[in-house]
C-alpha atoms as a PDB file:
ATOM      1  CA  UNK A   1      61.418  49.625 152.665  1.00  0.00           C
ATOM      2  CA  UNK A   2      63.714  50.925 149.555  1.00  0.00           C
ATOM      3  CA  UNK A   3      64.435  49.777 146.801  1.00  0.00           C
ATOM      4  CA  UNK A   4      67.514  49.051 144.652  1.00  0.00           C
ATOM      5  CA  UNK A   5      68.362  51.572 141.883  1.00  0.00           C
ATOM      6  CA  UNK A   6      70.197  50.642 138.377  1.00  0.00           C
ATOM      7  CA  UNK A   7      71.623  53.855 137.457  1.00  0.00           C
ATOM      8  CA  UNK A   8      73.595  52.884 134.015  1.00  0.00           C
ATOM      9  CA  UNK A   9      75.107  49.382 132.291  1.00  0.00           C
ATOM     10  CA  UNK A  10      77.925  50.024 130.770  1.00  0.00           C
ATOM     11  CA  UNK A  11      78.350  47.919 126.925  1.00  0.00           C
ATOM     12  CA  UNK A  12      81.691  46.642 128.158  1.00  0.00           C
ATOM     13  CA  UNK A  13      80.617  45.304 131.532  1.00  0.00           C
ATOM     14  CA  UNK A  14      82.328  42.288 132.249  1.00  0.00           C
ATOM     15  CA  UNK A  15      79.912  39.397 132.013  1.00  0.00           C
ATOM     16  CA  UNK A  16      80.349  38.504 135.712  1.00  0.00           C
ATOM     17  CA  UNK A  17      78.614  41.048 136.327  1.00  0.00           C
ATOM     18  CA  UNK A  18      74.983  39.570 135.492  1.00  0.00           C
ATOM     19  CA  UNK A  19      72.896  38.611 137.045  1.00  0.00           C
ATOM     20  CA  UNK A  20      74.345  40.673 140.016  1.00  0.00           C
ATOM     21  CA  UNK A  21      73.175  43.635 138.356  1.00  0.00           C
ATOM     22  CA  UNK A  22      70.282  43.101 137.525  1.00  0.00           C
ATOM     23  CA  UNK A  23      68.810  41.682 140.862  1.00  0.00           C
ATOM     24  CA  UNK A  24      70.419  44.322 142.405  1.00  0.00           C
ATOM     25  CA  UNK A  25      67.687  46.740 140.439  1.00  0.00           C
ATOM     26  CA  UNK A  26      65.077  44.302 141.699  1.00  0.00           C
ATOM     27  CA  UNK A  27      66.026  43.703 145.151  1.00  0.00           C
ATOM     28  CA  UNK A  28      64.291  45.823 148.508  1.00  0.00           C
ATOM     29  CA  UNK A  29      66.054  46.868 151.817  1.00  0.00           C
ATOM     30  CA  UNK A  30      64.309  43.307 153.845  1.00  0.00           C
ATOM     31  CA  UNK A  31      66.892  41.184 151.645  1.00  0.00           C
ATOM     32  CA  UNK A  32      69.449  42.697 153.440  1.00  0.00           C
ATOM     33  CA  UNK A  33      67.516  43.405 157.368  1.00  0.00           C
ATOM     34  CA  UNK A  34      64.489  42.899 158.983  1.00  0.00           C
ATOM     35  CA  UNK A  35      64.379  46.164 160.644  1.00  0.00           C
ATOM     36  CA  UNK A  36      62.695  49.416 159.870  1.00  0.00           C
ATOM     37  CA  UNK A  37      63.564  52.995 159.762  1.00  0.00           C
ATOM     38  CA  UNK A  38      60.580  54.158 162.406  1.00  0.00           C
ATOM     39  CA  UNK A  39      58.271  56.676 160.967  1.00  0.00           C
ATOM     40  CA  UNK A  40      59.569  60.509 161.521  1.00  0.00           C
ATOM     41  CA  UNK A  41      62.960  59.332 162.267  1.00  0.00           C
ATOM     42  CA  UNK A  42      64.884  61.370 159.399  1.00  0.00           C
ATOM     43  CA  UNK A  43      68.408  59.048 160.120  1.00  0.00           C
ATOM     44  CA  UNK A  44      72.014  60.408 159.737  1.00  0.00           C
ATOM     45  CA  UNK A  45      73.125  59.899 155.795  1.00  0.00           C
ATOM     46  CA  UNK A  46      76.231  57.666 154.735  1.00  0.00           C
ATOM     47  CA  UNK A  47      77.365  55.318 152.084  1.00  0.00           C
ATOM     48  CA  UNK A  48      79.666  52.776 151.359  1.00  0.00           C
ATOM     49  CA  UNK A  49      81.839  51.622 148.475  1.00  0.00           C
ATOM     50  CA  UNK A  50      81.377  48.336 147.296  1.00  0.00           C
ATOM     51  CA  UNK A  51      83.612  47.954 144.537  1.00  0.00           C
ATOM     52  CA  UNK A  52      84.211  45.225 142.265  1.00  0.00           C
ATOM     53  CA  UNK A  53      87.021  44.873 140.006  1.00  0.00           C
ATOM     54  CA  UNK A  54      88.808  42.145 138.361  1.00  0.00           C
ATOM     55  CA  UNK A  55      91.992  40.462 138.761  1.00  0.00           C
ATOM     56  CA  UNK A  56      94.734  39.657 136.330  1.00  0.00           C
ATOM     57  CA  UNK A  57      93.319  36.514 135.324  1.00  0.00           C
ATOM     58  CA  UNK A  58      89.862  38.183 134.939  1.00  0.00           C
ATOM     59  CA  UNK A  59      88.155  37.020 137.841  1.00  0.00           C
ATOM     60  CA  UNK A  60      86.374  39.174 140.360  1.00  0.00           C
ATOM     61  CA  UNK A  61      87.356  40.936 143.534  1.00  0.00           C
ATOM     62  CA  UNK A  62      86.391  43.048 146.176  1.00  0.00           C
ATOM     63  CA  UNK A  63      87.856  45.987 147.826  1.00  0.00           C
ATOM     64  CA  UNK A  64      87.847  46.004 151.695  1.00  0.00           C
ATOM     65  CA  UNK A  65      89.724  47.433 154.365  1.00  0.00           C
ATOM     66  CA  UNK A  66      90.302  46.891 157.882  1.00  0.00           C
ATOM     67  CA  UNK A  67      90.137  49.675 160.326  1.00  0.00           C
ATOM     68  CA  UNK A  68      92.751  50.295 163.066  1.00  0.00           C
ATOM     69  CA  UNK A  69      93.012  48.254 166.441  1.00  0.00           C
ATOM     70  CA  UNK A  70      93.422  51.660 167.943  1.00  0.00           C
ATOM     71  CA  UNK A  71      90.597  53.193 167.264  1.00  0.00           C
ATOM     72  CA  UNK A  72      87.622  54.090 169.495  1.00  0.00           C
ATOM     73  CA  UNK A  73      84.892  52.196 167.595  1.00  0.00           C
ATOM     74  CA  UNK A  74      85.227  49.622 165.423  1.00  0.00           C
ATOM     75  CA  UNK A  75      88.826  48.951 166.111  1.00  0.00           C
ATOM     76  CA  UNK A  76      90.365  46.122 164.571  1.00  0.00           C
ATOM     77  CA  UNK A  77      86.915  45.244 162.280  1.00  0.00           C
ATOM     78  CA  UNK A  78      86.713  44.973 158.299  1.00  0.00           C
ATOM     79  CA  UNK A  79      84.697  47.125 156.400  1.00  0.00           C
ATOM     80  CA  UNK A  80      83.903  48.880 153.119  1.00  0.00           C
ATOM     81  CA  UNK A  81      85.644  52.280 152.198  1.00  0.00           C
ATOM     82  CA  UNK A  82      83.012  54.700 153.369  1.00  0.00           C
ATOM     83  CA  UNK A  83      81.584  57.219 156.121  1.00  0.00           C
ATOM     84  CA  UNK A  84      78.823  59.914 156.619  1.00  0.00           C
ATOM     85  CA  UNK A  85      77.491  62.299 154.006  1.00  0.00           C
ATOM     86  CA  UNK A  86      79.390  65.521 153.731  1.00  0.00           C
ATOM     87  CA  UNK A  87      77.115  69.083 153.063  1.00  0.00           C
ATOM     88  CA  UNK A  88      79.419  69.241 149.721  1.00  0.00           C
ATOM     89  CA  UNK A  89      78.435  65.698 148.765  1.00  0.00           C
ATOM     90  CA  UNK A  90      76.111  65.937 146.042  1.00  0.00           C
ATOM     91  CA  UNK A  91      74.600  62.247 146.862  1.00  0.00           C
ATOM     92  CA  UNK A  92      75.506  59.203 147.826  1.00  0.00           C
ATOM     93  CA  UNK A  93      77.784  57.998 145.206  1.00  0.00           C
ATOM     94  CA  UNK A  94      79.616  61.096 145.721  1.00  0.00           C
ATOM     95  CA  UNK A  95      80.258  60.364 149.373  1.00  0.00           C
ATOM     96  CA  UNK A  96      81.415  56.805 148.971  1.00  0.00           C
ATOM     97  CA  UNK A  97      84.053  57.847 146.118  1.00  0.00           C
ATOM     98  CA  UNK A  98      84.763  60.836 148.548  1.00  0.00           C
ATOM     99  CA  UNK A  99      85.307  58.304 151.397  1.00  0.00           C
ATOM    100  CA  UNK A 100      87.557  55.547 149.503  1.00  0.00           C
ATOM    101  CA  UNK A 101      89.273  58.255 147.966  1.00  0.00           C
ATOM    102  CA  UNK A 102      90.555  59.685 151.419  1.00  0.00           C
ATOM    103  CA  UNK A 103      90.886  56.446 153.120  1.00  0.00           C
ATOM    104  CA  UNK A 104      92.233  54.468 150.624  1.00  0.00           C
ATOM    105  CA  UNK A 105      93.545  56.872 147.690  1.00  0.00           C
ATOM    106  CA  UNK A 106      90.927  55.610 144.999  1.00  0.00           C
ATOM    107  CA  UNK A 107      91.219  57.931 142.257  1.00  0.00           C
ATOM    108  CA  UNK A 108      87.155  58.382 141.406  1.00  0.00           C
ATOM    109  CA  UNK A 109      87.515  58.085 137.684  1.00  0.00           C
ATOM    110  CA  UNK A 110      88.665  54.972 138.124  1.00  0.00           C
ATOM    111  CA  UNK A 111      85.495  53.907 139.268  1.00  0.00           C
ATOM    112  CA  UNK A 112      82.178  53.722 137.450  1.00  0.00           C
ATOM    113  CA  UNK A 113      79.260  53.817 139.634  1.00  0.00           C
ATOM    114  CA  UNK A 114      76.414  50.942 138.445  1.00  0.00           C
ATOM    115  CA  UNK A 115      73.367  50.519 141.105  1.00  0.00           C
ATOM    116  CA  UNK A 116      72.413  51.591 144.152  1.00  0.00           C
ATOM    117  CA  UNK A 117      71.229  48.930 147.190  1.00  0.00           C
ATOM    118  CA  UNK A 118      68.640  49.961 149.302  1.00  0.00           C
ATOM    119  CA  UNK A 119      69.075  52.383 152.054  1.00  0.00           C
ATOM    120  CA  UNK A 120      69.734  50.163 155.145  1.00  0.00           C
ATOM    121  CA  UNK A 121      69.037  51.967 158.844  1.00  0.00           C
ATOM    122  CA  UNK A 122      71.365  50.796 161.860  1.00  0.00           C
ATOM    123  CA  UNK A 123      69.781  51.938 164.621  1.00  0.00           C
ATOM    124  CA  UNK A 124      72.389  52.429 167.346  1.00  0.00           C
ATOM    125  CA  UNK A 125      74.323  55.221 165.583  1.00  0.00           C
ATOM    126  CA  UNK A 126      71.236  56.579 163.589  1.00  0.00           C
ATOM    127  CA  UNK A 127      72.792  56.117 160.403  1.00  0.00           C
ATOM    128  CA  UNK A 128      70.884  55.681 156.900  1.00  0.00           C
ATOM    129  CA  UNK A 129      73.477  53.675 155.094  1.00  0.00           C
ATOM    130  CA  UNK A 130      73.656  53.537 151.100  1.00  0.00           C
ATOM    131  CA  UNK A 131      75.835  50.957 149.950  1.00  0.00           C
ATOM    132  CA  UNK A 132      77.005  52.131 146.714  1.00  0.00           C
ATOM    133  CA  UNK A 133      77.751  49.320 143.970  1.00  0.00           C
ATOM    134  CA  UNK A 134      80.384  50.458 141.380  1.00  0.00           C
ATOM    135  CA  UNK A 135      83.150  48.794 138.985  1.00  0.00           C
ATOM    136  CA  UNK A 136      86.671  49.209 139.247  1.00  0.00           C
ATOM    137  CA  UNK A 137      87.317  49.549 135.527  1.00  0.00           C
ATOM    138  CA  UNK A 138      91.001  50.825 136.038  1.00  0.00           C
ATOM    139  CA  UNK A 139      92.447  49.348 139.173  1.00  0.00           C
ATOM    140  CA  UNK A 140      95.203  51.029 140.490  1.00  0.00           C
ATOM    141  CA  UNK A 141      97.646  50.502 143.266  1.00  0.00           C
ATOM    142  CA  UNK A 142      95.706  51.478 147.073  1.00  0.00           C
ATOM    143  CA  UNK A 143      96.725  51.492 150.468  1.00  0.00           C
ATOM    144  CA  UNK A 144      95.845  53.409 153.973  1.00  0.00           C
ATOM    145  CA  UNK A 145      96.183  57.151 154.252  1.00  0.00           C
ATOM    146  CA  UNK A 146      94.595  57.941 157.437  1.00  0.00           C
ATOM    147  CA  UNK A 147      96.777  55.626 159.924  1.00  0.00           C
ATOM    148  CA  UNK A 148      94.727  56.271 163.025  1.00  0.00           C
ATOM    149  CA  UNK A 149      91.822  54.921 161.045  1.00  0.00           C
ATOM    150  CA  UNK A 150      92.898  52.235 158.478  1.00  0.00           C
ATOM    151  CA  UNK A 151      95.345  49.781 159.241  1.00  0.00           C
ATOM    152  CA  UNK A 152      94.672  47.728 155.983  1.00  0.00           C
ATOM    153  CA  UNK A 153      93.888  47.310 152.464  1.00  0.00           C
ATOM    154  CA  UNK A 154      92.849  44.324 150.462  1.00  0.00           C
ATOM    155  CA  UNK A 155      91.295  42.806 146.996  1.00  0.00           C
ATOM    156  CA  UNK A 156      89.387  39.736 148.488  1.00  0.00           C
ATOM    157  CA  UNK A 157      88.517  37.427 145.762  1.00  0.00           C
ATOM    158  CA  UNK A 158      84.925  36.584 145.693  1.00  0.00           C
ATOM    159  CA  UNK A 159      86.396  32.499 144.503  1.00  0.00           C
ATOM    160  CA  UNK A 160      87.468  32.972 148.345  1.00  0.00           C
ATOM    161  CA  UNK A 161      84.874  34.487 149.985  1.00  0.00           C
ATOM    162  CA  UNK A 162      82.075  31.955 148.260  1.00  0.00           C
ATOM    163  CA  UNK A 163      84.513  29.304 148.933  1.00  0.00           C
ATOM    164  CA  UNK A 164      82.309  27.110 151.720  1.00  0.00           C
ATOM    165  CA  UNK A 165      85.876  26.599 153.990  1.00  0.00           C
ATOM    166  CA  UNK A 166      85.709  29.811 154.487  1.00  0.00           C
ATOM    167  CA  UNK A 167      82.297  30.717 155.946  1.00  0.00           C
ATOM    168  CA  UNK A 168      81.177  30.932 159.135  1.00  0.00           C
ATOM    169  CA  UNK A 169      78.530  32.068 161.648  1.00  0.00           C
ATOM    170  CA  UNK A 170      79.664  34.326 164.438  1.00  0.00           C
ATOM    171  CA  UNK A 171      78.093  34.639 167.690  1.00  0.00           C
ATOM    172  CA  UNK A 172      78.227  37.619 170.275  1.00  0.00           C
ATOM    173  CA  UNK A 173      78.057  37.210 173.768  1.00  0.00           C
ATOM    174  CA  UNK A 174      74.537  38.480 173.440  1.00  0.00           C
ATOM    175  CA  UNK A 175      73.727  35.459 171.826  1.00  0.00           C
ATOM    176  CA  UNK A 176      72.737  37.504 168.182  1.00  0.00           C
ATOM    177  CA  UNK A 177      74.598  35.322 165.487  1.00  0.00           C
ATOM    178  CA  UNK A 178      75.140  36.149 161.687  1.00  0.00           C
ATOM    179  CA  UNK A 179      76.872  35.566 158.542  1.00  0.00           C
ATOM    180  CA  UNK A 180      81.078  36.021 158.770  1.00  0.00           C
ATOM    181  CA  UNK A 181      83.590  35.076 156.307  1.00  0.00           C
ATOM    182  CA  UNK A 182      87.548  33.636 157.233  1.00  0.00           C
ATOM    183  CA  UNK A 183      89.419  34.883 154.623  1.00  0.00           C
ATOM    184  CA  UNK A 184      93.738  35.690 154.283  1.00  0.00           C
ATOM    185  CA  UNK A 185      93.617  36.184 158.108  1.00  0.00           C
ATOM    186  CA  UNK A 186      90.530  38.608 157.880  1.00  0.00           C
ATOM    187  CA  UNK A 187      87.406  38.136 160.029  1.00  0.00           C
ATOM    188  CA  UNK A 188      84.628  39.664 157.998  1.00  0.00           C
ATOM    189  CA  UNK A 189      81.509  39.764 160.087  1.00  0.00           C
ATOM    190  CA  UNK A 190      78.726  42.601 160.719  1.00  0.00           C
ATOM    191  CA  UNK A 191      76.887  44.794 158.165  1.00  0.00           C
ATOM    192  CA  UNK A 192      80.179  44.274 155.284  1.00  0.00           C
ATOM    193  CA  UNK A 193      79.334  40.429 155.933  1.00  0.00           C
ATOM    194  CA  UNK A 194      75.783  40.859 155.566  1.00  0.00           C
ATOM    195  CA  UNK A 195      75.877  42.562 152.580  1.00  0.00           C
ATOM    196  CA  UNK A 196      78.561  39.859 150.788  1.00  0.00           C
ATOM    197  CA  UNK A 197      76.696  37.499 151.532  1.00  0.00           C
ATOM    198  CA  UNK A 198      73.700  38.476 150.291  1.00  0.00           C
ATOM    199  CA  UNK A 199      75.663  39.940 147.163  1.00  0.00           C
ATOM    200  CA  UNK A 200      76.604  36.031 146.635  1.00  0.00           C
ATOM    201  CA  UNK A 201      73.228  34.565 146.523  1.00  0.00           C
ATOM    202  CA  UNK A 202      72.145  37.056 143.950  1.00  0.00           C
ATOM    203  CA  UNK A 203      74.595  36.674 141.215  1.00  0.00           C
ATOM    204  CA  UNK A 204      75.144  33.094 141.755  1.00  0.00           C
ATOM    205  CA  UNK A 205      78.295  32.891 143.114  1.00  0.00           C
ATOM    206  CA  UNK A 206      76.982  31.274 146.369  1.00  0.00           C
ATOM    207  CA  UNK A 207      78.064  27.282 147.169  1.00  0.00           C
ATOM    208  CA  UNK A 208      76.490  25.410 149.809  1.00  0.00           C
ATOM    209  CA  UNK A 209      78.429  25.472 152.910  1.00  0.00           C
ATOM    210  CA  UNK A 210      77.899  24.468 156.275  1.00  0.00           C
ATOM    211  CA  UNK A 211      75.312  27.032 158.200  1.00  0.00           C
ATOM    212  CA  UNK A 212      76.166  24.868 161.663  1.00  0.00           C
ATOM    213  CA  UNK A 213      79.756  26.302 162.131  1.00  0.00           C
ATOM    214  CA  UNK A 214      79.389  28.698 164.991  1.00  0.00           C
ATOM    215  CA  UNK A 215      82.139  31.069 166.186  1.00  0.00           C
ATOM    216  CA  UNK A 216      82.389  33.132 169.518  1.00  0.00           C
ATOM    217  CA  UNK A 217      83.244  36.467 168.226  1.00  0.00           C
ATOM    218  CA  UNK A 218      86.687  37.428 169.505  1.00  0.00           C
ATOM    219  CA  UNK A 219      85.844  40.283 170.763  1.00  0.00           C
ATOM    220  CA  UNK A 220      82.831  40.523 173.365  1.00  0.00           C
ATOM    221  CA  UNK A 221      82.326  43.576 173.864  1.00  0.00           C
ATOM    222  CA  UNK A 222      82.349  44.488 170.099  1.00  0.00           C
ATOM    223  CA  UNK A 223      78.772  46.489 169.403  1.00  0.00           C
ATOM    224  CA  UNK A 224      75.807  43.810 169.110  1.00  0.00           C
ATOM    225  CA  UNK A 225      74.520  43.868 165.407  1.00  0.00           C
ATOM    226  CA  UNK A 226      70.674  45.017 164.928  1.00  0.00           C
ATOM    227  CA  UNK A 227      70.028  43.523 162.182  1.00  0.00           C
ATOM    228  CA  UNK A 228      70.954  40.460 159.513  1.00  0.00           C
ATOM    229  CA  UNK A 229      74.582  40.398 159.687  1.00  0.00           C
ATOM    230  CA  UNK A 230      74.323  44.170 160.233  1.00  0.00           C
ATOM    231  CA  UNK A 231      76.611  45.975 162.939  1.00  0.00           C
ATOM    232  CA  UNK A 232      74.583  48.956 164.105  1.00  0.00           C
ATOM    233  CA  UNK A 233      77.353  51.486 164.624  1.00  0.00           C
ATOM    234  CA  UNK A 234      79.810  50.512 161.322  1.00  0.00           C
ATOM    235  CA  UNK A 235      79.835  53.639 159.770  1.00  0.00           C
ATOM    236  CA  UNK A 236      82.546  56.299 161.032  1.00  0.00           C
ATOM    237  CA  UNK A 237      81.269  59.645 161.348  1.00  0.00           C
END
């Protein structure tokens, strides 16, 4: 399993930002999944954004977007800014700017990359996915640029998502059953939830909530997740 990766900390990260930051450096890949990449499977490359900025009052948010109910996969689901690696990209940071920036018009300077989580592997597509952890230290104004893909943009408050009315469990038809979030008319559920909530418990921004409320996913015949709270088949190509 992989490990998380500190790559800088910045003198005028907001304080918020700790412990986050450091557990992130300390965590492995089976705090976010149980499963394993088998041995001599090499795994198709991709990343994710997960970008934290604050708000006007100084509080902290995320950036998430919601893909469009028309596409072929994933239609309809919320997600991270990100996608496969590109032969240009020069690593994984570089492909989730890349991604947000063509999704979602994040200008990549505004962003300063801070830690990497551990490589997670969802096993349906065959994707090795690096969720990238960065800081939005100049937010700017974002919305969708590629229609057929992204219906919607948002800055979810982490005050909401910890909030303990709006957490949930959702469970497929399959019977599998994970971690989700209700939040502003947003179902978050799959690998983003997975990896919020897990986000929550290590810098301390989790509050008890109630573990027993069960959902039927909307959607049945939506992919069946391999992993904790991971959708195998997130990622876009």
């Amino acid at each position: 399993m992989s490990r998380g990766e500190v790559l800088r900390r910045p003198d005028d990260l907001p304080d918020w930002f700790e412990p986050l930051l450091t557990r992130v450096g300390e965590c492995r890949s089976e705090d976010f999944t149980a499963l394993r990449k088998p041995v001599g499977s090499g795994g198709r490359a991709s990343a994710v954004l997960v970008l934290l900025g604050e708000d006007s009052t100084g509080q902290p948010e995320l950036l998430i977007l919601q893909r469009a109910a028309t596409m072929r996969n994933h239609a309809g689901q919320v997600a991270f800014p990100g996608g496969a690696t590109d032969p240009e990209d020069a690593d994984a940071s570089a492909t989730a700017l890349r991604e947000a920036s063509e999704e979602v018009g994040l200008d990549p300077s505004s962003a300063e990359v801070l830690a990497l989580l551990p490589d997670m592997w969802i096993p349906v597509s065959g994707f090795v996915v690096t969720p990238v952890l960065a800081w939005w230290r100049k937010p700017h104004t974002v919305s969708p640029l590629q229609a057929t893909e992204v219906a919607h943009v948002d800055r979810l408050p982490i005050s909401e998502l910890a909030d303990p009315q709006n957490r949930i469990r959702v469970r497929h038809l399959s019977g599998w059953i994970g971690p989700a979030f209700q939040v502003r008319g947003l179902l978050v559920w799959g690998f983003t939830a997975g990896v919020i909530a897990a986000l929550l418990d290590m810098a301390g921004w989790s509050i008890p909530w109630d573990a027993g409320r069960v959902v039927d996913l909307p959607d049945a015949t939506a992919p069946v997740p391999a992993a904790r709270g991971g959708a195998p088949d997130e990622v876009v190509p």
